[in-house]
Protein backbone atom coordinates (compact mmCIF):
# COMPACT_ATOMS: atom_id res chain seq x y z
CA UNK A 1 -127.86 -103.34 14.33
CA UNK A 2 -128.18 -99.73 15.75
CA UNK A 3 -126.00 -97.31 13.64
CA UNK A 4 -123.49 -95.67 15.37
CA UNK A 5 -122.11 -91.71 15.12
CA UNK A 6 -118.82 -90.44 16.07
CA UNK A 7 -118.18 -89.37 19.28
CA UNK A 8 -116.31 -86.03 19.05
CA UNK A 9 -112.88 -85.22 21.41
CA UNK A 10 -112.58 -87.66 24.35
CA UNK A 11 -109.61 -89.21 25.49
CA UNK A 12 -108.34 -93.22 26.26
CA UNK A 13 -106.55 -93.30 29.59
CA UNK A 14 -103.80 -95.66 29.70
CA UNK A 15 -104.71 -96.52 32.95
CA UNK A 16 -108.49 -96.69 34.18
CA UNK A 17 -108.13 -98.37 37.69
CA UNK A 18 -111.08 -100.61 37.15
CA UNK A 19 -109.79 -103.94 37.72
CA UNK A 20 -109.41 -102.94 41.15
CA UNK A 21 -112.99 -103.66 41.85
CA UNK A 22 -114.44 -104.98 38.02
CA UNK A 23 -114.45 -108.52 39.69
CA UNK A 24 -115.58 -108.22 42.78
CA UNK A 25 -119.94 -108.76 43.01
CA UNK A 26 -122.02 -106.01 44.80
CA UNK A 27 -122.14 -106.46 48.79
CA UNK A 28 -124.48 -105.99 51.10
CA UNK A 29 -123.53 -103.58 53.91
CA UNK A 30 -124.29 -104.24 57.27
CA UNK A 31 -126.38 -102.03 59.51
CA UNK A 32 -124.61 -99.37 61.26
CA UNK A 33 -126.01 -97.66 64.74
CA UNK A 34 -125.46 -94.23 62.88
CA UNK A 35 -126.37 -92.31 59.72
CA UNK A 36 -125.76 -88.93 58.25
CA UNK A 37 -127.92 -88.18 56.15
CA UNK A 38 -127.37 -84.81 54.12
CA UNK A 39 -130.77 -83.09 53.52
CA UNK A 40 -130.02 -81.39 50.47
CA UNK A 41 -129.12 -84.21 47.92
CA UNK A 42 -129.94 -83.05 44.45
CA UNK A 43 -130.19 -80.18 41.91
CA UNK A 44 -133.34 -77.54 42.88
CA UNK A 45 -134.77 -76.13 46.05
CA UNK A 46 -133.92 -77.58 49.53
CA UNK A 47 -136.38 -80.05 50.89
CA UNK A 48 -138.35 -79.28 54.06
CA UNK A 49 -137.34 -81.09 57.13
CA UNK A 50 -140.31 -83.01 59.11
CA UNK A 51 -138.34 -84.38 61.57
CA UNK A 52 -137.32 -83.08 65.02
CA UNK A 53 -134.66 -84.01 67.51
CA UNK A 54 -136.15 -87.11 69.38
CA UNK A 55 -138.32 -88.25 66.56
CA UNK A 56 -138.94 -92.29 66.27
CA UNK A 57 -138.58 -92.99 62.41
CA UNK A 58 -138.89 -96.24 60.73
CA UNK A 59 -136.72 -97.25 57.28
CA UNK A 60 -138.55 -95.74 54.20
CA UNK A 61 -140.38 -92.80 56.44
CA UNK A 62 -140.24 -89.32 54.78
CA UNK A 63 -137.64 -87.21 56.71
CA UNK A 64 -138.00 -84.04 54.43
CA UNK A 65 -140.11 -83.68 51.67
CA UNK A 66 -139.78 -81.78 48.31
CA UNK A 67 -139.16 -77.75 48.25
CA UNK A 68 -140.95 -77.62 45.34
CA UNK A 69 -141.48 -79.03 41.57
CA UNK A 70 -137.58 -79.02 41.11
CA UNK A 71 -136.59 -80.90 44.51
CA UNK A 72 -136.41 -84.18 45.76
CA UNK A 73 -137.77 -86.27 49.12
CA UNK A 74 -135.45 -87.34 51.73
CA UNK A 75 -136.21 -90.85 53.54
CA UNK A 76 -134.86 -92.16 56.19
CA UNK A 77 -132.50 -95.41 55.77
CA UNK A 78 -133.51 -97.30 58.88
CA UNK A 79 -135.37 -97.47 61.56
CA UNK A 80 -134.00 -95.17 64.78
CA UNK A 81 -134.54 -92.08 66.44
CA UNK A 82 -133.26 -88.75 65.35
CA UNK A 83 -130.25 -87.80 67.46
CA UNK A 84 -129.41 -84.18 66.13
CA UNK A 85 -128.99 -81.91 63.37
CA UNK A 86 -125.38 -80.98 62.01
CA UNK A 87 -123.23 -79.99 59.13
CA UNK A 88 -121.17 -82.49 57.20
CA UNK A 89 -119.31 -81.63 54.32
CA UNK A 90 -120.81 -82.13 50.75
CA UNK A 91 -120.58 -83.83 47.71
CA UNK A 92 -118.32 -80.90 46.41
CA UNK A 93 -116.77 -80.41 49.85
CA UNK A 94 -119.15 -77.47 51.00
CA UNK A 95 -121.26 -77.81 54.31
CA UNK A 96 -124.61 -79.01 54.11
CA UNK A 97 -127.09 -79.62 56.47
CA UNK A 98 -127.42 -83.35 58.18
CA UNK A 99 -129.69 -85.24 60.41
CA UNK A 100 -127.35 -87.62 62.57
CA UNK A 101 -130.13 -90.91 62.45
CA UNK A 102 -129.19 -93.16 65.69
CA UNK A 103 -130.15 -96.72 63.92
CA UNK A 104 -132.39 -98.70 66.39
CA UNK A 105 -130.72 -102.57 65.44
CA UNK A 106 -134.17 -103.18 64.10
CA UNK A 107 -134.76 -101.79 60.69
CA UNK A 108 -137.96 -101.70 60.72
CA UNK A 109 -139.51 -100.27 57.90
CA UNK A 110 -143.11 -98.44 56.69
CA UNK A 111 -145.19 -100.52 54.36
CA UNK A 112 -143.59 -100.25 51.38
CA UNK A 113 -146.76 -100.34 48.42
CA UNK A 114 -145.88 -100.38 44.82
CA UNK A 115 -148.07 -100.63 41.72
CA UNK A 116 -149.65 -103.71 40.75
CA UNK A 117 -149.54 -103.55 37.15
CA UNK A 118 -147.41 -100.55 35.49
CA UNK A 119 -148.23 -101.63 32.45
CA UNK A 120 -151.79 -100.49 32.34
CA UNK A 121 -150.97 -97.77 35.02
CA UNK A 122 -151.29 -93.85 33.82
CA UNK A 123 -147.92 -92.36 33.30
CA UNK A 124 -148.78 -89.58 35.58
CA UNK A 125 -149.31 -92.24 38.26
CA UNK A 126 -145.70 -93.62 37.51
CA UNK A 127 -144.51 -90.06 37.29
CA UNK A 128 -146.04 -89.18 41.13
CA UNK A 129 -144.17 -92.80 42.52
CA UNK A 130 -141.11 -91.25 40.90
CA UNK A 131 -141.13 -88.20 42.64
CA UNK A 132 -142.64 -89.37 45.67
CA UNK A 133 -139.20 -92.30 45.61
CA UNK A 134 -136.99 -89.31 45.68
CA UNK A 135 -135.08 -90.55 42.77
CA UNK A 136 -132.49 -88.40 41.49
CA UNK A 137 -129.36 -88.81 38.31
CA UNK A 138 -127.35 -91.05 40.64
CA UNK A 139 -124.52 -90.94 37.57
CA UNK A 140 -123.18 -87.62 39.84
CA UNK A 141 -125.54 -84.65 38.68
CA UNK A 142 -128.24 -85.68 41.40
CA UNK A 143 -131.02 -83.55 39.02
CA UNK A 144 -134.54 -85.12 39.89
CA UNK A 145 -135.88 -88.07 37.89
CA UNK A 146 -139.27 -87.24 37.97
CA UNK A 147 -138.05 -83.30 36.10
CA UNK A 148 -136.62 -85.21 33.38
CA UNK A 149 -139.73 -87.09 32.73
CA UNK A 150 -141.92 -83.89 32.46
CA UNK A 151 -140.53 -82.55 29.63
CA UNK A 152 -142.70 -79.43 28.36
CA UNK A 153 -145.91 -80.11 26.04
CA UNK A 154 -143.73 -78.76 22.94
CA UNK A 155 -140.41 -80.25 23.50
CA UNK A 156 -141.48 -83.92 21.56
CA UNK A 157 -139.28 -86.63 22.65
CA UNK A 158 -138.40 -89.61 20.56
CA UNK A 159 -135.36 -90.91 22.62
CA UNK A 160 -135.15 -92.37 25.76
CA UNK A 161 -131.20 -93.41 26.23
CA UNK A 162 -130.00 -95.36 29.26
CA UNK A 163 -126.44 -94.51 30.09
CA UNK A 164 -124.48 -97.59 30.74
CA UNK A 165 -121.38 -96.15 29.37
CA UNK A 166 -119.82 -95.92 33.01
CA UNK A 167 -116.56 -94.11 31.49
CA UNK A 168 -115.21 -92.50 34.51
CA UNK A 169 -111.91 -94.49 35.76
CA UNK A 170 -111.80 -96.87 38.59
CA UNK A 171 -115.87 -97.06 39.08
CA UNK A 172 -117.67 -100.51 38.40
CA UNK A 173 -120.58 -100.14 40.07
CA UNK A 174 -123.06 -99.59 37.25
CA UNK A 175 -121.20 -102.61 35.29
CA UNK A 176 -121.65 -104.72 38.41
CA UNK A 177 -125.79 -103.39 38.51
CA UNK A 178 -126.18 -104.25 35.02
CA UNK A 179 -124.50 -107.51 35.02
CA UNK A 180 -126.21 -108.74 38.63
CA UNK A 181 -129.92 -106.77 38.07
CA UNK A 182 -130.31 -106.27 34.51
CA UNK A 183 -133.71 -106.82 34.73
CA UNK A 184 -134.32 -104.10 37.21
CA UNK A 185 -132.45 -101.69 34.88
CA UNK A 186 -134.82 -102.59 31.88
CA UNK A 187 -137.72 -102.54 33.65
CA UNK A 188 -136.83 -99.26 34.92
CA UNK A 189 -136.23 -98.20 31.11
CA UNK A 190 -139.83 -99.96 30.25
CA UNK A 191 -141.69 -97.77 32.96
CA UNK A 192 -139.81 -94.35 31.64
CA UNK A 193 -140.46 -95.16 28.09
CA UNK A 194 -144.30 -95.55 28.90
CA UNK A 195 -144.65 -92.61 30.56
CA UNK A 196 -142.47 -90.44 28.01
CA UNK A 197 -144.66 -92.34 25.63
CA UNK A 198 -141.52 -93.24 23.62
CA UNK A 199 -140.68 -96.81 21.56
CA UNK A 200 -137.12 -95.75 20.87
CA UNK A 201 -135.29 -97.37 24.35
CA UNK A 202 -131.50 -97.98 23.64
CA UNK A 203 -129.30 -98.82 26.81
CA UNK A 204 -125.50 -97.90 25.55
CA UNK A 205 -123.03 -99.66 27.31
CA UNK A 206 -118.87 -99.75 26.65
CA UNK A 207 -117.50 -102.81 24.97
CA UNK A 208 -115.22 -102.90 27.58
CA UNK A 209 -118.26 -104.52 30.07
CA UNK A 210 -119.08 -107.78 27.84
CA UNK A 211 -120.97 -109.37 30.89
CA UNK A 212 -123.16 -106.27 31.21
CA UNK A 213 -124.44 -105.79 27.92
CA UNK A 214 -125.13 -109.67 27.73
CA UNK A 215 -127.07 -109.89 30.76
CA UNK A 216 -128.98 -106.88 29.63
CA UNK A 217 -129.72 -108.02 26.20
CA UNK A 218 -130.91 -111.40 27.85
CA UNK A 219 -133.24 -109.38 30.22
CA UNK A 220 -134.14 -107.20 27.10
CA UNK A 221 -135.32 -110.18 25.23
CA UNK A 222 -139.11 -109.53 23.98
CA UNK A 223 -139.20 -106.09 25.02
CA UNK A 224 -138.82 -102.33 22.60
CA UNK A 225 -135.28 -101.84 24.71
CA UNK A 226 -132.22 -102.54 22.55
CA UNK A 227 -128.47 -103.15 24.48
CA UNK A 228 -126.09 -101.19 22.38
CA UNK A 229 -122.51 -101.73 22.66
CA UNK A 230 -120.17 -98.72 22.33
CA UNK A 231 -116.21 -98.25 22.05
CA UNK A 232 -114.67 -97.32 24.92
CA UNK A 233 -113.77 -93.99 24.96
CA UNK A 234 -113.91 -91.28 27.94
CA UNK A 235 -115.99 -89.22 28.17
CA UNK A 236 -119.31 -90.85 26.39
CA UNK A 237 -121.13 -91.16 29.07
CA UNK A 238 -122.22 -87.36 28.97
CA UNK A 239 -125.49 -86.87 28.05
CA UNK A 240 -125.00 -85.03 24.84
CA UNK A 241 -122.04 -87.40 24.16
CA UNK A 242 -124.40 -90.12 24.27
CA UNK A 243 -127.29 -88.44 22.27
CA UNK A 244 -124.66 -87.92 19.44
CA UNK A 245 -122.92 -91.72 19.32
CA UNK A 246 -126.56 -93.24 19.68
CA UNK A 247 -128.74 -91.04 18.31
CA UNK A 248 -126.39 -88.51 15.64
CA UNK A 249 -128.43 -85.27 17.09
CA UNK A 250 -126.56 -82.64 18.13
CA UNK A 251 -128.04 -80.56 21.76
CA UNK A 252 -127.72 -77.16 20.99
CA UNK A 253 -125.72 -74.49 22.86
CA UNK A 254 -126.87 -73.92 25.91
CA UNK A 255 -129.78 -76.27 25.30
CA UNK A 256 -130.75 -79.62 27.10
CA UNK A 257 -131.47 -83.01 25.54
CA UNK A 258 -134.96 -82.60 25.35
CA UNK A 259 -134.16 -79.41 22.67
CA UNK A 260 -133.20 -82.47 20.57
CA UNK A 261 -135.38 -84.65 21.28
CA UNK A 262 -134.40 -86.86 24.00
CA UNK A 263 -134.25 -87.59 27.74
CA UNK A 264 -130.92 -89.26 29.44
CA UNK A 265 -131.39 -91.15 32.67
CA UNK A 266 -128.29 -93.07 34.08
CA UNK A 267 -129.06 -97.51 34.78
CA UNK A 268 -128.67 -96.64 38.62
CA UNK A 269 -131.70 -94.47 38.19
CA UNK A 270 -133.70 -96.68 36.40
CA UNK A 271 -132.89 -99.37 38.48
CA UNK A 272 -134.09 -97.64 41.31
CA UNK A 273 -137.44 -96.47 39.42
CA UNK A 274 -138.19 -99.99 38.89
CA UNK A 275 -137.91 -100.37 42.41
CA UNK A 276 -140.03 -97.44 43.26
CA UNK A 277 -142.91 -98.51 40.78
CA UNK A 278 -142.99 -102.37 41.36
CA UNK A 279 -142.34 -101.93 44.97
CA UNK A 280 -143.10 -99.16 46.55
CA UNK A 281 -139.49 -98.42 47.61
CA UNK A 282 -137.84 -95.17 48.05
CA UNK A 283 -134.18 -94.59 47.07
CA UNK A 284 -132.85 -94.79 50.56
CA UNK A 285 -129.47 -97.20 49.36
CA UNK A 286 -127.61 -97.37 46.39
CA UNK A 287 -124.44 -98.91 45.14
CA UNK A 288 -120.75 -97.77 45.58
CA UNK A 289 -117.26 -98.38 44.43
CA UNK A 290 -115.10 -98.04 47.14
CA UNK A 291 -111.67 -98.43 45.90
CA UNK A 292 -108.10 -96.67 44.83
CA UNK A 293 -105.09 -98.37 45.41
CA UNK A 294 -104.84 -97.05 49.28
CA UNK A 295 -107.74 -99.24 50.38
CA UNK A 296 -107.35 -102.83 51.24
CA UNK A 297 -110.03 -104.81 49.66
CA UNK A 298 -111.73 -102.90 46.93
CA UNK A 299 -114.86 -103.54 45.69
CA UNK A 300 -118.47 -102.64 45.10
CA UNK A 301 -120.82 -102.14 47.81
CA UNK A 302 -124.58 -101.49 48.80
CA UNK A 303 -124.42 -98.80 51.19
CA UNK A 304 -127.98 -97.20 52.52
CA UNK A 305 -127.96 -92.91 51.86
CA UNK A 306 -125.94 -91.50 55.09
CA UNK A 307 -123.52 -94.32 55.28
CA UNK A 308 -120.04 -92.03 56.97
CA UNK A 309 -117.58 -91.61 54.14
CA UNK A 310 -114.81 -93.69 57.18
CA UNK A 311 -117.36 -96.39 57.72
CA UNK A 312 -117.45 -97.68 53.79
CA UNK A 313 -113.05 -97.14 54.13
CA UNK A 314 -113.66 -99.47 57.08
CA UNK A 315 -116.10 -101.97 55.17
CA UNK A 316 -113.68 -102.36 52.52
CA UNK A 317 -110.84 -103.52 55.17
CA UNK A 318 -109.43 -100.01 55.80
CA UNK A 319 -105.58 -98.57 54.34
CA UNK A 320 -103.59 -100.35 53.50
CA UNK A 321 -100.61 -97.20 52.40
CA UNK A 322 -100.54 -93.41 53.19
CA UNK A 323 -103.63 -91.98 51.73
CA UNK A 324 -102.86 -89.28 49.29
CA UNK A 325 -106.51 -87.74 47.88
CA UNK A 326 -110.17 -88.74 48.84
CA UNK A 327 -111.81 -88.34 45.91
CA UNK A 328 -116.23 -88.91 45.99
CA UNK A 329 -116.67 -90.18 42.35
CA UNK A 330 -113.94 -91.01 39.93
CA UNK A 331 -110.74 -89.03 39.48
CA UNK A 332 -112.20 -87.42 36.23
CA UNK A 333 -115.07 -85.47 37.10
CA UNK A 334 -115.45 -86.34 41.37
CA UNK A 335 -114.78 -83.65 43.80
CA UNK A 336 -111.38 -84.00 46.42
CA UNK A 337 -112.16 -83.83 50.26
CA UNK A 338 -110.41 -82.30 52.64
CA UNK A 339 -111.56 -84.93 55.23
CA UNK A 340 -113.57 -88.26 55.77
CA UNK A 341 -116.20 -86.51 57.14
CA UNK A 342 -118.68 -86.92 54.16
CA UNK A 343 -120.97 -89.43 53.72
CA UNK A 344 -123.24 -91.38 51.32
CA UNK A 345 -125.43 -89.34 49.01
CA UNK A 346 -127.64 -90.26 46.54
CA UNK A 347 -125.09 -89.43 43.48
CA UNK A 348 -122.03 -90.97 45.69
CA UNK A 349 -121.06 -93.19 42.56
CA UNK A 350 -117.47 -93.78 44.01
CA UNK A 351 -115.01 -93.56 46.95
CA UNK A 352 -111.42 -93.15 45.75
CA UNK A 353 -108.92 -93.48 48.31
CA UNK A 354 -105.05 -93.05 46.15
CA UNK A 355 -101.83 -93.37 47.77
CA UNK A 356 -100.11 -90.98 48.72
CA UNK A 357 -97.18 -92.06 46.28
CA UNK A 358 -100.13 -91.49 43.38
CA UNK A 359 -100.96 -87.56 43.74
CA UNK A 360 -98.02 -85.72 42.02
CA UNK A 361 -97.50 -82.21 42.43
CA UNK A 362 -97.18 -80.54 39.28
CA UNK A 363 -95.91 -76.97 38.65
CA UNK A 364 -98.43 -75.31 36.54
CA UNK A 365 -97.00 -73.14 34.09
CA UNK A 366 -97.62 -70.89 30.71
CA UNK A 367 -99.44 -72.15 28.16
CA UNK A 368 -97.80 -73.96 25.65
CA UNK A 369 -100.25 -73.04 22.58
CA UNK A 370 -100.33 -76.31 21.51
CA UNK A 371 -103.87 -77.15 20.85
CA UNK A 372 -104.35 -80.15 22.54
CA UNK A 373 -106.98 -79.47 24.79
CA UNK A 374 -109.06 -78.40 21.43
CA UNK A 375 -108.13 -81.64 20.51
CA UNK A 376 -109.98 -83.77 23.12
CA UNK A 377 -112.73 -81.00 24.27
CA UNK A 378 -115.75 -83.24 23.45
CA UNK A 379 -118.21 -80.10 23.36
CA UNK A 380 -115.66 -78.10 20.85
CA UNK A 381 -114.60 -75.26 23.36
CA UNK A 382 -111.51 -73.39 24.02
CA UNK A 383 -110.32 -74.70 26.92
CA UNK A 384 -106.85 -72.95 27.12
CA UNK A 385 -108.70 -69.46 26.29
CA UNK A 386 -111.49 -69.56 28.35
CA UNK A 387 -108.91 -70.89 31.39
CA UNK A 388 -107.27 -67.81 30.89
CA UNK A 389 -110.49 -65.52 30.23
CA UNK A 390 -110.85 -66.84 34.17
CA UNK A 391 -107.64 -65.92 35.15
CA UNK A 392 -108.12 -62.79 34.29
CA UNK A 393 -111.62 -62.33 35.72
CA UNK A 394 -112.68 -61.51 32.20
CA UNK A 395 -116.20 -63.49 32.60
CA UNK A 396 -118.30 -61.94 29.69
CA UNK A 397 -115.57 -63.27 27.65
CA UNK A 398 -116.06 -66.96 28.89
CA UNK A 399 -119.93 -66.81 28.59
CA UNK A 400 -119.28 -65.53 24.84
CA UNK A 401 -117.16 -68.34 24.60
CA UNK A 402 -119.83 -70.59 25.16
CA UNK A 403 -117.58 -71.71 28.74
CA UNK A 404 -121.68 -73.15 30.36
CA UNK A 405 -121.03 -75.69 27.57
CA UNK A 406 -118.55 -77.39 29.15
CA UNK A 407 -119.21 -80.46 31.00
CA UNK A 408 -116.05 -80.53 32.96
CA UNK A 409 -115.26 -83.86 32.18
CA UNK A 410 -111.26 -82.71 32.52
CA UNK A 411 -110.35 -84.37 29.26
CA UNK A 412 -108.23 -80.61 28.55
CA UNK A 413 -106.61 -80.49 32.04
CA UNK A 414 -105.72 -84.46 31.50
CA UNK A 415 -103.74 -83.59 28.67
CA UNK A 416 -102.55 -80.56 28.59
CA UNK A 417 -98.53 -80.68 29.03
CA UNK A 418 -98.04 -76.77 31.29
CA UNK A 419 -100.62 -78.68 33.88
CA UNK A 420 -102.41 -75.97 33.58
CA UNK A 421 -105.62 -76.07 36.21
CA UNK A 422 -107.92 -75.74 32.92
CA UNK A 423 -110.93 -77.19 34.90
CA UNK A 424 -110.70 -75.09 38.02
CA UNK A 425 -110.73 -71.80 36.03
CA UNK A 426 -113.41 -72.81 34.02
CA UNK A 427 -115.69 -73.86 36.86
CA UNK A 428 -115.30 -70.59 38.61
CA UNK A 429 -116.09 -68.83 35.54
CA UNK A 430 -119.32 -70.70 35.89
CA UNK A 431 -119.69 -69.79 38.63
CA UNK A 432 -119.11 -65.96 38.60
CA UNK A 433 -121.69 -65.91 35.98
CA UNK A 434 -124.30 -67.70 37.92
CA UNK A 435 -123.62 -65.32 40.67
CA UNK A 436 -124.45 -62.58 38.48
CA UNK A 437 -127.34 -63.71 36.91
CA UNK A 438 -131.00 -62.93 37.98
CA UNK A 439 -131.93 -66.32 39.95
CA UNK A 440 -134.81 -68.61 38.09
């Protein structure tokens, strides 16, 4: 049995929200006439549109390709014409760029080729299907798959960990991947290990997702990848939260994973690199939680990249009380809208819809000194000091407190009794000092 380390900090809601949707299996979405489909969906430069207004397209055709090395594709998720270009707002509520895709009824799609035998293939062969897929971390950081894979020639990698840990409150729809397509996920895991050329495979997954981690050690059966179960604790599924309960490393500050020896992909991803690699498929759908206790009929669905943000409401029977907060993601680490307007992207892991009897309005007030946000911080900040670093636009004192070390999982603001907004003022000291740094 795989030894386990401590995970440091973290917190146990009382309440997660997921047997909202735990039950309910993945469905299939039906085919809309129209898709929005943002054309910047991941980490690095902006892809380069190939499209114009009027364009025929067919599912699976390249609509933008990559910007460059650190980028990702953009394909188109059915067949149509392109109606127009507009601006929809993103993943974290800014504008981005979006081609409205008028679906044809047809979904027709380009011949879809995938590799015969990946098991004799070179990995720089599955490496190019990767990156030509357009797969990116669809656990919510959206940075491209293929990156990951490349570490540099003197960063050795022993690890490859698969995070099944699905922590975040109210989303199920990794559990529900893992426990309907576990042999998609491990095949995925098979095809990264070979071209990381690493044995060491381990898929952790919370003991609170039984059916998961058995149908993924019964698909694991024969293979290097071991199913690890872990306790339940928020918020493990970060990637050096994971590296230190599976693996006891530690990432150092301001390092990544591969500065200790290991490379993080989330199931989704490898789910979808299996599909890429065997099949020939780009990521052009992926599955979604839609759920909260404002919608009707919650539950996990397969929605193709673009899907409207009011469309998936729709799908899951609509409201069925006030809505209060649209969250995309979970109400941990997911980003509020100020409208339905956004749609489907390729890191849209959730769509939280809460009452409007759910979002209190607390008064924020003083700090309390009481040390409880050092309690839970899982990366061993200062939450309450760097929050008020921010607040006083003192940002070389954040970045000498180590505040790009946080992962903003909102474990501090979750606990801390002034409801102090301990998140908010660390993210903008973020991002005052990327603003001020020379870009890369």
């Amino acid at each position: 049995m795989k030894k386990l380390f401590s995970l440091k900090g973290g917190i146990h809601p009382a309440y997660d929200g997921k047997a909202l949707a735990r039950e309910e299996a993945i469905q299939n979405a039906p085919l809309l006439a129209k898709y929005l489909v943002a054309l910047q969906q991941g980490i690095g430069a902006p892809p380069e549109v190939l499209v114009a207004v009027g364009d025929k397209v067919k599912k699976g055709q390249l609509l933008a390709k990559a910007g460059g090395f650190v980028s990702s594709p953009i394909h188109a998720p059915s067949s149509g014409t392109v109606e127009s270009f507009t601006e929809t707002p993103g993943a974290t509520g800014a504008p981005v760029r979006t081609l409205v895709l008028a679906a044809d009824g047809l979904d027709e799609a380009v011949e879809f080729r995938g590799i015969a035998d990946w098991t004799t293939a070179e990995p720089k062969e599955l490496l190019r299907k990767i990156a030509d897929a357009g797969i990116v971390g669809m656990g919510g950081a959206a940075f491209p798959t293929h990156v990951k894979l490349s570490p540099p020639p003197d960063k050795k990698i022993d690890y490859l960990l698969l995070n099944g840990a699905e922590c975040e409150p109210y989303l199920t729809a990794d559990a529900r991947l893992m426990e309907e397509s576990p042999e998609r996920v491990v095949t995925g895991c098979r095809i990264m290990g070979r071209i990381l050329g690493v044995e060491k495979l381990y898929i952790g997954v919370e003991n609170n997702k039984p059916e998961a981690i058995a149908a993924l050690r019964k698909a694991a059966e024969g293979t290097p990848v071991e199913v690890v179960g872990l306790a339940t604790r928020y918020p493990q599924g970060g990637e050096k939260q994971l590296i230190r309960v599976l693996t006891g490393r530690v990432v150092p500050s301001g390092g990544l994973p591969m500065d200790a020896g290991c490379v993080v992909q989330n199931v989704g991803s490898a789910a979808a690199v299996a599909d890429a690699v065997t099949q020939g498929i780009p990521l052009i759908e992926r599955v979604v939680t839609v759920t909260g206790e404002a919608i009707r009929h919650p539950g996990n669905w397969r929605l193709r990249i673009g899907t409207p943000v009011l469309e998936a409401v729709r799908l899951a029977g609509g409201v069925v009380e006030e809505p209060g907060k649209l969250i995309l993601g979970g109400p941990m680490m997911g980003f509020a809208q100020k409208s339905f307007g956004g749609t489907v992207q390729k890191n849209t892991s959730g769509i939280l819809l809460l009452p409007e009897r759910m979002v209190r309005q607390y008064e924020s007030h003083e700090c309390l000194r009481c040390g409880k946000c050092l309690s839970v911080c899982p990366m061993r900040l200062f939450p309450s000091q760097l929050a008020t670093f921010s607040e006083s636009e003192k940002y070389e004192d954040c970045a000498a407190g180590h505040v790009m070390d946080c992962i903003e999982c909102g474990a501090c603001a979750y606990t801390c009794p002034a409801h102090r907004p301990l998140v908010q003022y660390i993210r903008r000291a973020k991002a005052e000092i990327r603003r001020k740094q020379p870009k890369k």
